[in-house]
Protein backbone atom coordinates (compact mmCIF):
# COMPACT_ATOMS: atom_id res chain seq x y z
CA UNK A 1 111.38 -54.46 196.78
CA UNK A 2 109.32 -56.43 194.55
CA UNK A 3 106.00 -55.63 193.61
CA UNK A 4 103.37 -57.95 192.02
CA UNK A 5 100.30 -56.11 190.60
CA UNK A 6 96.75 -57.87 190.51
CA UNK A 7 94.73 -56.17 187.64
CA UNK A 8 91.42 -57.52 188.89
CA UNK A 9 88.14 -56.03 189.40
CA UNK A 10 89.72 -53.78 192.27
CA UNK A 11 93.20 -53.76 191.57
CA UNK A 12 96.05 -53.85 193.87
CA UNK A 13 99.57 -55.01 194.63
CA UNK A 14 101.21 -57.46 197.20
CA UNK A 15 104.84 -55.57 198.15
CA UNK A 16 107.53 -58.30 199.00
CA UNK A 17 110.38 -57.61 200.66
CA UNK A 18 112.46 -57.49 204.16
CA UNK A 19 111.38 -54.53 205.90
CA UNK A 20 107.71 -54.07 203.74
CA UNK A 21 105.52 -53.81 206.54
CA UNK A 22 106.85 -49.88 206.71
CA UNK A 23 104.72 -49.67 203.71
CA UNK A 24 101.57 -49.92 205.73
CA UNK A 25 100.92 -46.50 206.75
CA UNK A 26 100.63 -45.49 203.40
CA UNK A 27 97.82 -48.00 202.70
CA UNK A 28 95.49 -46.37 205.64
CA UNK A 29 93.77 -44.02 203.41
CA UNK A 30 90.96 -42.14 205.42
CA UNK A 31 90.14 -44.46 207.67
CA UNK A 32 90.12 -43.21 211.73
CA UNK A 33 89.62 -47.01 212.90
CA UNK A 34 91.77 -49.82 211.91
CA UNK A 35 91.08 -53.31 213.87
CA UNK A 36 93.54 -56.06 213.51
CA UNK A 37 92.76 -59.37 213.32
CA UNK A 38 96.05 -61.66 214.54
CA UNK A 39 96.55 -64.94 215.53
CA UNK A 40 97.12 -65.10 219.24
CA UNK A 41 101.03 -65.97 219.39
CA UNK A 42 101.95 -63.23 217.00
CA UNK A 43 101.19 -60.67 219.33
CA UNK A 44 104.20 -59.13 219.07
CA UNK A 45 103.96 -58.20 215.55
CA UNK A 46 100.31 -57.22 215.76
CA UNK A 47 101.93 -54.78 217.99
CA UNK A 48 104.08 -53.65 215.70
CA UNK A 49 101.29 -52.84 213.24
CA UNK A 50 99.46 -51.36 215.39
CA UNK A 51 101.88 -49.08 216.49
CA UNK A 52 102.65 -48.34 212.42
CA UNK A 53 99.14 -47.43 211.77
CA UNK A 54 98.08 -45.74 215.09
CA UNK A 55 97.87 -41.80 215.53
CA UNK A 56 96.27 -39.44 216.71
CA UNK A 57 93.85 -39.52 214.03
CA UNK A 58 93.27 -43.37 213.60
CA UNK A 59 92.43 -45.39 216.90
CA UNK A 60 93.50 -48.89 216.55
CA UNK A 61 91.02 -51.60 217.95
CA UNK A 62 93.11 -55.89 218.34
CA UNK A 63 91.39 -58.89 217.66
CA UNK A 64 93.51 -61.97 218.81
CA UNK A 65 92.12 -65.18 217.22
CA UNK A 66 93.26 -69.09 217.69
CA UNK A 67 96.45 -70.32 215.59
CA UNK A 68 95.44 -71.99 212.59
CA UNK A 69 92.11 -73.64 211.56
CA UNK A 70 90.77 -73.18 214.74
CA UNK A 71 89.91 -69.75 214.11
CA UNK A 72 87.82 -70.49 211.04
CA UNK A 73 84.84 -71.46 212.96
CA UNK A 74 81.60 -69.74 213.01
CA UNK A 75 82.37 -69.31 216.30
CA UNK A 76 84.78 -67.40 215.91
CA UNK A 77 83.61 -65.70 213.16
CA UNK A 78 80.58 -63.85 215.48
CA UNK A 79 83.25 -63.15 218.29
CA UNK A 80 84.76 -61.24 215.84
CA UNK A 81 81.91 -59.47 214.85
CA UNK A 82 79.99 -58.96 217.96
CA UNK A 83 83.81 -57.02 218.36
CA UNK A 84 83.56 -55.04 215.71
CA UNK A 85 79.77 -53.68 216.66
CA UNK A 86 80.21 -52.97 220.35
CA UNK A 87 83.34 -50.81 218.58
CA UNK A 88 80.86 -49.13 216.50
CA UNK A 89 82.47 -50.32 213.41
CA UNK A 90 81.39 -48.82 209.78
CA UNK A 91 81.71 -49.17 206.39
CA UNK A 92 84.44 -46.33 206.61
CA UNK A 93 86.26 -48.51 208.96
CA UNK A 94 89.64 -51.30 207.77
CA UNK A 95 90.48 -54.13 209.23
CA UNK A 96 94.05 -55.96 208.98
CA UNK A 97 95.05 -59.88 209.12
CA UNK A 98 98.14 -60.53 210.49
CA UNK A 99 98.66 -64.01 210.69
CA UNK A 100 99.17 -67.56 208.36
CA UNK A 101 96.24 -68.54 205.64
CA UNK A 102 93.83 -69.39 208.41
CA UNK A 103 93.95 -65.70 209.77
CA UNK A 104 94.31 -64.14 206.80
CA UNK A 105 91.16 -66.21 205.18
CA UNK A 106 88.73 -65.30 208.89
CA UNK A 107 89.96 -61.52 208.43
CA UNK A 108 89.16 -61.39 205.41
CA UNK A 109 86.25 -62.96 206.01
CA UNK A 110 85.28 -60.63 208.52
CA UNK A 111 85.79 -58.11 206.33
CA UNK A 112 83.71 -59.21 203.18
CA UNK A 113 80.61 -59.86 205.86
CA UNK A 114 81.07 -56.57 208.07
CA UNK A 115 78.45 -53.86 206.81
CA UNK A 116 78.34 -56.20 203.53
CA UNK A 117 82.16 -55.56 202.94
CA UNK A 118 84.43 -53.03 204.42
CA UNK A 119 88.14 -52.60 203.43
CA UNK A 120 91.08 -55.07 204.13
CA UNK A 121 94.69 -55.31 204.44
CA UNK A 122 96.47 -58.31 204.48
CA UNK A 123 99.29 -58.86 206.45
CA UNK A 124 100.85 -62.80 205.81
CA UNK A 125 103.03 -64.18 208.38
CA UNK A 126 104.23 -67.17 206.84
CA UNK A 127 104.95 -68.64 203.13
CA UNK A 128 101.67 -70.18 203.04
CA UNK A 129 99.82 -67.54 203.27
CA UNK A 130 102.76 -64.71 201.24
CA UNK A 131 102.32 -67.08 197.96
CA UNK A 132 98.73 -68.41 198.02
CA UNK A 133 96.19 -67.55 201.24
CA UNK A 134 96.61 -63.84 201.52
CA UNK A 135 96.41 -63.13 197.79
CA UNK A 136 93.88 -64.05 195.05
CA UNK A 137 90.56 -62.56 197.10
CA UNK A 138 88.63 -65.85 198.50
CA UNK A 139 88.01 -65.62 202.12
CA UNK A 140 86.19 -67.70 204.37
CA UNK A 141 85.86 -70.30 207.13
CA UNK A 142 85.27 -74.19 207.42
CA UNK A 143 82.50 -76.10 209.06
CA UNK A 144 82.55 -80.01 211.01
CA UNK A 145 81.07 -81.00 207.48
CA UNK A 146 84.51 -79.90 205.44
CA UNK A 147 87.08 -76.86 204.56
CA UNK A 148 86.21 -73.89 202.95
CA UNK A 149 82.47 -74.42 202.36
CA UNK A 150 81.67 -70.53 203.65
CA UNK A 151 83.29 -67.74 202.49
CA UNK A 152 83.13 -64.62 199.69
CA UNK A 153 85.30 -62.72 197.21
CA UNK A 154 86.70 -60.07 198.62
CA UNK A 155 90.22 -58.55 197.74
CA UNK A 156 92.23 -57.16 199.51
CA UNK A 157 93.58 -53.23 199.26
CA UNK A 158 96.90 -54.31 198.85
CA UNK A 159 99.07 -56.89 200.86
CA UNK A 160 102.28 -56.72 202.54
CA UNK A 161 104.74 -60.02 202.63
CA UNK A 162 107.31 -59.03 204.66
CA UNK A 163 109.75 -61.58 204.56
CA UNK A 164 111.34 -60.74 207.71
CA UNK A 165 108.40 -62.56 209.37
CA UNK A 166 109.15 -65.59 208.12
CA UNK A 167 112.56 -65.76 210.40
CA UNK A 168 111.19 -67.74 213.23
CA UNK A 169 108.82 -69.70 211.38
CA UNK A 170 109.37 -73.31 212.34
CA UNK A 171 110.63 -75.52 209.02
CA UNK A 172 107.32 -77.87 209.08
CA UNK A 173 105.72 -74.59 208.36
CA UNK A 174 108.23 -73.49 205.85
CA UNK A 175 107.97 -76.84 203.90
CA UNK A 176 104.49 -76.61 203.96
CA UNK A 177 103.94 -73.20 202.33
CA UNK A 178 106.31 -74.35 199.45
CA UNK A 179 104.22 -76.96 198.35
CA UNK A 180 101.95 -74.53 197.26
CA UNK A 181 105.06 -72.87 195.08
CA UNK A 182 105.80 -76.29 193.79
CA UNK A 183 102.56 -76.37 192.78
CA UNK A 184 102.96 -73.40 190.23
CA UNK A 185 106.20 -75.17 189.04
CA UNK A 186 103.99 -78.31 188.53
CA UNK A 187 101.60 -76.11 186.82
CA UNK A 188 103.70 -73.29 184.83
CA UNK A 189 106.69 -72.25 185.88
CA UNK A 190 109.89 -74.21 184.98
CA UNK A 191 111.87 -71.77 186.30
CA UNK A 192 110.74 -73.07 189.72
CA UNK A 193 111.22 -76.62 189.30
CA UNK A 194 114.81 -75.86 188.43
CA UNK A 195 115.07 -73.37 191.74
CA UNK A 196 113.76 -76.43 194.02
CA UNK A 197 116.01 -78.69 191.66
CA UNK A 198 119.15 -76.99 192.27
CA UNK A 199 119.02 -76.48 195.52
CA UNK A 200 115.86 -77.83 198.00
CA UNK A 201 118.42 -76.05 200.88
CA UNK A 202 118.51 -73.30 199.95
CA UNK A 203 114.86 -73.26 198.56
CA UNK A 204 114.12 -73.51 202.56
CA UNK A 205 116.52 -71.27 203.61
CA UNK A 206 113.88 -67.80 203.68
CA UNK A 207 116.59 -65.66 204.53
CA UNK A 208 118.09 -66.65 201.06
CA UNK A 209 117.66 -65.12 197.32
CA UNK A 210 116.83 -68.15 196.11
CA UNK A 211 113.58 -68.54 198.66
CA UNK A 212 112.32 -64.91 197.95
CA UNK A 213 112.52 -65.40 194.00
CA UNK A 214 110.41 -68.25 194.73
CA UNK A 215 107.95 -66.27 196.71
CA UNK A 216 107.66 -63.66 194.02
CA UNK A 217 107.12 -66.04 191.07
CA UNK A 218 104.58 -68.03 192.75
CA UNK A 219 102.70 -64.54 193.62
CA UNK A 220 103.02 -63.58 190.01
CA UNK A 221 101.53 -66.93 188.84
CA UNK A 222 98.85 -66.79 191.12
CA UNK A 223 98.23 -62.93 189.69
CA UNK A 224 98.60 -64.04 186.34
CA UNK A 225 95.87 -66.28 186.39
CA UNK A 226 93.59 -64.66 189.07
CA UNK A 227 93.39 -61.60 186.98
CA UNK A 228 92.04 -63.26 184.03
CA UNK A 229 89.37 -65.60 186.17
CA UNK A 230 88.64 -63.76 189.57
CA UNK A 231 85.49 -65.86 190.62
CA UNK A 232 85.71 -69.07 188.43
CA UNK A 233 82.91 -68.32 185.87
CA UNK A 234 85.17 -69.64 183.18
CA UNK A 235 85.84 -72.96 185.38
CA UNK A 236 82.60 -75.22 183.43
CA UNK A 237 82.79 -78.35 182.20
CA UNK A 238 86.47 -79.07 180.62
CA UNK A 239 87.45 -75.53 180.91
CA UNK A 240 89.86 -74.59 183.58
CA UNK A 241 90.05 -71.15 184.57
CA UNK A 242 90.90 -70.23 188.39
CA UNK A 243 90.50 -74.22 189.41
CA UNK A 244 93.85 -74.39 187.91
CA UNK A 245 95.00 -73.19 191.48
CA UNK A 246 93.26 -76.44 193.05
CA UNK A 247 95.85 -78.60 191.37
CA UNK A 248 96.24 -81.34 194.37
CA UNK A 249 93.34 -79.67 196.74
CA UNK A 250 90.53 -82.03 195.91
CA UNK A 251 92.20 -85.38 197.54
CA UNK A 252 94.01 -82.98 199.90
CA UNK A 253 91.43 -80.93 201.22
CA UNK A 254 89.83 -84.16 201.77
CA UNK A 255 92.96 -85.70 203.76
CA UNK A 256 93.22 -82.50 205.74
CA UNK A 257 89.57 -83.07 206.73
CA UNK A 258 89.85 -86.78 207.53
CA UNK A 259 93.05 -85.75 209.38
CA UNK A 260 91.03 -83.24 212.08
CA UNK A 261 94.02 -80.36 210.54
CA UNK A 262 96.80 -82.67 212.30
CA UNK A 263 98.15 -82.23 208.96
CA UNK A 264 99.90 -78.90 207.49
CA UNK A 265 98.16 -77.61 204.63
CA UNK A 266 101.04 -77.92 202.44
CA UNK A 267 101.22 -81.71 203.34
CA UNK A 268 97.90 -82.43 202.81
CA UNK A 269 98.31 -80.88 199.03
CA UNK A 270 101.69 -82.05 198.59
CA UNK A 271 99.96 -85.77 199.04
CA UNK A 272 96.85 -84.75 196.45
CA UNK A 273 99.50 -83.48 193.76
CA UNK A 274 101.26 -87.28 193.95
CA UNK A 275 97.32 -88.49 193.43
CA UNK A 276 97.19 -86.38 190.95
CA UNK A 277 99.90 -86.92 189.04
CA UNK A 278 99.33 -90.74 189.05
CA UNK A 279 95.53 -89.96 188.00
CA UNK A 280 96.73 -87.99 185.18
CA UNK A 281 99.06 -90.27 184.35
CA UNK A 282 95.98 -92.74 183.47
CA UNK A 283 93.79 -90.43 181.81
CA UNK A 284 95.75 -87.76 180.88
CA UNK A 285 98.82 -89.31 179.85
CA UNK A 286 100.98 -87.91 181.69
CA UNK A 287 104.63 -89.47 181.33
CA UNK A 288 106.13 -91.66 184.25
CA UNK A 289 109.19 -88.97 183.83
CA UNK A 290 106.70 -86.21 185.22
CA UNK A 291 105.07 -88.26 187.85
CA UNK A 292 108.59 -89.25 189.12
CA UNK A 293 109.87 -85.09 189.00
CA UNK A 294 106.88 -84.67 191.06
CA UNK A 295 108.05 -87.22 193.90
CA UNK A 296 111.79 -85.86 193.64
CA UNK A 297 110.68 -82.55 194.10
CA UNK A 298 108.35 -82.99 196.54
CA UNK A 299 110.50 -85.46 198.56
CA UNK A 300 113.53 -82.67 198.44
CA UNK A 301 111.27 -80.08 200.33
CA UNK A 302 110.42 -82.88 202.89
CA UNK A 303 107.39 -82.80 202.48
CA UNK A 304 105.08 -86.45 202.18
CA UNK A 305 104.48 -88.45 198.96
CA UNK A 306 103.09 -91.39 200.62
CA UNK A 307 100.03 -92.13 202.93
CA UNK A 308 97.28 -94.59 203.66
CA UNK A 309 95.82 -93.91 206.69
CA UNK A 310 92.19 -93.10 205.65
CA UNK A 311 90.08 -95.31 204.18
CA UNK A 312 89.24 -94.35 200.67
CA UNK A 313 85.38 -94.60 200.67
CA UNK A 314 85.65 -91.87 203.65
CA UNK A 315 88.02 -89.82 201.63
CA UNK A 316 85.54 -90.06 198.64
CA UNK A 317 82.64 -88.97 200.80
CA UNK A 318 84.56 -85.74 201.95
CA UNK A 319 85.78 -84.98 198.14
CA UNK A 320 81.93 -85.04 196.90
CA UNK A 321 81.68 -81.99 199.62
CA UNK A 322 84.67 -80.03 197.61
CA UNK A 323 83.84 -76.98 195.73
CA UNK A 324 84.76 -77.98 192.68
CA UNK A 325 81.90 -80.06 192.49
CA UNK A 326 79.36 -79.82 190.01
CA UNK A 327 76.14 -82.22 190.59
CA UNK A 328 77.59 -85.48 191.16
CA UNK A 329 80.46 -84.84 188.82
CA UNK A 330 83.88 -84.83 190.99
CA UNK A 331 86.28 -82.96 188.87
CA UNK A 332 90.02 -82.80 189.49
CA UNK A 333 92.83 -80.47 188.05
CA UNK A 334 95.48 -83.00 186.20
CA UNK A 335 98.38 -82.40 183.64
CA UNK A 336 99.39 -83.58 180.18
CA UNK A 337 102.90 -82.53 180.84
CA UNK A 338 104.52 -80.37 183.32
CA UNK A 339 103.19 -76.77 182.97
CA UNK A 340 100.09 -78.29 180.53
CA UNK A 341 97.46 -78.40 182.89
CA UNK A 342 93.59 -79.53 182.18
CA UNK A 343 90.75 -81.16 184.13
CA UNK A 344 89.57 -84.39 184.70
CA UNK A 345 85.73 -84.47 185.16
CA UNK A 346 83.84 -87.27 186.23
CA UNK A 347 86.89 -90.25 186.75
CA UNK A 348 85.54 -93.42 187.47
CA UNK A 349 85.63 -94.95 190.80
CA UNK A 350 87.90 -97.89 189.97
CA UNK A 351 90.26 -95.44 188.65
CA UNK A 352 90.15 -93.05 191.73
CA UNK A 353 90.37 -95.98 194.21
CA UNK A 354 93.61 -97.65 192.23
CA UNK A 355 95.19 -94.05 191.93
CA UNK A 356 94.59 -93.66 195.66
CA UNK A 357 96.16 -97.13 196.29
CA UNK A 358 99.53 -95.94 194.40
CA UNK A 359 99.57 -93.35 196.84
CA UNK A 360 99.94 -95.97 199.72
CA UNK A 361 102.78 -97.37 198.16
CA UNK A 362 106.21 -96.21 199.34
C-alpha cells in the first residue's frame, strides 16, 4: 500500500494499491447517507461501493451519470441536485465519485455546491483521474463556450486509487492518463522519464510495478506542489505556482474544445506539451535535445505529437477563454530544461502561430 499525504488546508491522503477500495468503510465517519455519483457503465463497481459502505446505520442513495464529458453539463449538474434534495440531503450527508476525471470533477462538484459544500470521497476509475483529476481539489463542469470555466475548490476527505480498476480499462484510455504522468517527468521528475524510457510496455502494462510506481510519483508530484499553492494565489505575473500543473493544457484544452471531446484528454495535452516544448524552445531556450525527448517519449506511450486539423485563429479564440488568462495576456507554462519549468506571458502572435505550424509537421 502506498500512501501519498496532501498537507493542504484540509489534509488528507490518496491510498494506492490493488485491493484499496476495502479502505472505504473506514473513511465514512458519521455520516447515515452516502450517495454515489458513478458513471453509468461502471455500475458494477458502484455496486461494490455501495455494498462496502451500506449498513444498517448508513442508507446508500446511486447517482448514475453519462461517461465522460458529457456529464459535466449544467444539466447534469441540477439532475444531480434536484437528487440529492428530494433525498433530503444535508450538510451531514457524503457523497462518493466513482468514475474517470469527468465523474470525479461533477461529484465533486456536486459536492462543493450542495448546502455550500458537504463532504467527498473520491473514488478514480482510471489513470487519468488516480494521478491528476481525482486529486489536487478543483472540481467543476464545462460549458458550449469551453472546459472547465465553472467549478470550486473543494478537497476531497481522502481518495482511494485502487488499481485493480484499471484492469479492463481499454489502452486509448490507459495512454491517455499517462500523458498526464509524462507531464510531471517533463516537469520534475527524472525518475519518470527514465521509467517511460526503459520500458513504454511495461509503462502501459497497469498490472505491472513499473505502472504503479508511476502512478505514485505522479500523485506525489502533484501533492508536492498542490500543498504549497492550493488555489493559485502565487500564480501572478512570471510566478508559477499551481499553473505549473497546466504544462500543455492551454493549446490542449483548446484542441479538446475545437475537437467536440472526440479527443482523450491525455491526447489533447500530449499535443499542447509538443507546442509547448517548441514555444519554449523559442523563448525559453529550451534545447532541441529536450524538445526531441519530449516526442520520443510521447510517441513511445502512443500517444499524438502531430496535428493540424483546426485552424489556428479558432484555436486562439478558445485559448483567450482558458483560465490562465489574465486580461488579454495569454500565458503558457514552458521549460528552460527538463524539470526547470517557468511561464511564458504574453507570446506574440507570430510566434504562437509558427509554434502551432511545427506542430503540423510530422
Amino acid at each position: 500500500m502506498s500512501t501519498v499525504r496532501f498537507a493542504t488546508e484540509h489534509p488528507y491522503c490518496v491510498e494506492i494499491d490493488n485491493g484499496a477500495l476495502e479502505k472505504l468503510p473506514a473513511l465514512i465517519a458519521d455520516s447515515s447517507r452516502v450517495a454515489v455519483i458513478y458513471a453509468e457503465p461502471l455500475v458494477e463497481v458502484a455496486l461494490e461501493v455501495a455494498r462496502l459502505v451500506g449498513s444498517a446505520t448508513v442508507s446508500v442513495l446511486s447517482i448514475g451519470v453519462p461517461e465522460g464529458e458529457a456529464a459535466k453539463t449544467p444539466q447534469i449538474l441540477a439532475s444531480c441536485w434536484s437528487t440529492l434534495a428530494s433525498a433530503g440531503f444535508t450538510r451531514s450527508d457524503l457523497i462518493i465519485g466513482v468514475g474517470g476525471g469527468a465523474t470525479t470533477d461533477l461529484a465533486g462538484f456536486v459536492a462543493a455546491s450542495w448546502l455550500r459544500g458537504v463532504s467527498y470521497l473520491s473514488v478514480p476509475t482510471t489513470v487519468l483521474a488516480m494521478v491528476d483529476a481525482s486529486v489536487g481539489g478543483k472540481t467543476g463542469i464545462d460549458l458550449p463556450e469551453g472546459k472547465n470555466l465553472v467549478g470550486a475548490f473543494h478537497e476531497p476527505n481522502g481518495v482511494i486509487a485502487d488499481l485493480s480498476l484499471l484492469a479492463t480499462l481499454p489502452a486509448r484510455e490507459i495512454r491517455s492518463g499517462l500523458a498526464e504522468v509524462i507531464k510531471a517527468g517533463f516537469i520534475t521528475d527524472e525518475r519518470i522519464r527514465a521509467l517511460i524510457a526503459e520500458s513504454a510496455s511495461g509503462s502501459l502494462d497497469v498490472a505491472s510495478a513499473r505502472h504503479a510506481e508511476l502512478i505514485r510519483r505522479a500523485v506525489q508530484f502533484k501533492a508536492d506542489v498542490v500543498s504549497k499553492d492550493l488555489r493559485e494565489t502565487t500564480s501572478v505575473g512570471a510566478a508559477i505556482g499551481r499553473e505549473v500543473l497546466n504544462y500543455g493544457h492551454t493549446l490542449g484544452h483548446a484542441i479538446e474544445s475545437w475537437e467536440h471531446y472526440e479527443l482523450r484528454h491525455g491526447e489533447a495535452v500530449a499535443l499542447g506539451m509538443v507546442f509547448a516544448a517548441h514555444l519554449s524552445r523559442r523563448l525559453l531556450g529550451l534545447s532541441d535535445e529536450a524538445v526531441d525527448t519530449h516526442y520520443e517519449l510521447i510517441a513511445a506511450l502512443g500517444l499524438p505529437t502531430s496535428y493540424r486539423r483546426a485552424p489556428f485563429g479558432e484555436l486562439r479564440e478558445l485559448m483567450a477563454r482558458d483560465k490562465k488568462t489574465r486580461g488579454q495576456a495569454l500565458r503558457f507554462v514552458g521549460l528552460r530544461n527538463l524539470g526547470d519549468p517557468a511561464m511564458i506571458v504574453a507570446p506574440s502572435e507570430r510566434v504562437l502561430e509558427e509554434c502551432y505550424a511545427q506542430l503540423g509537421r510530422d
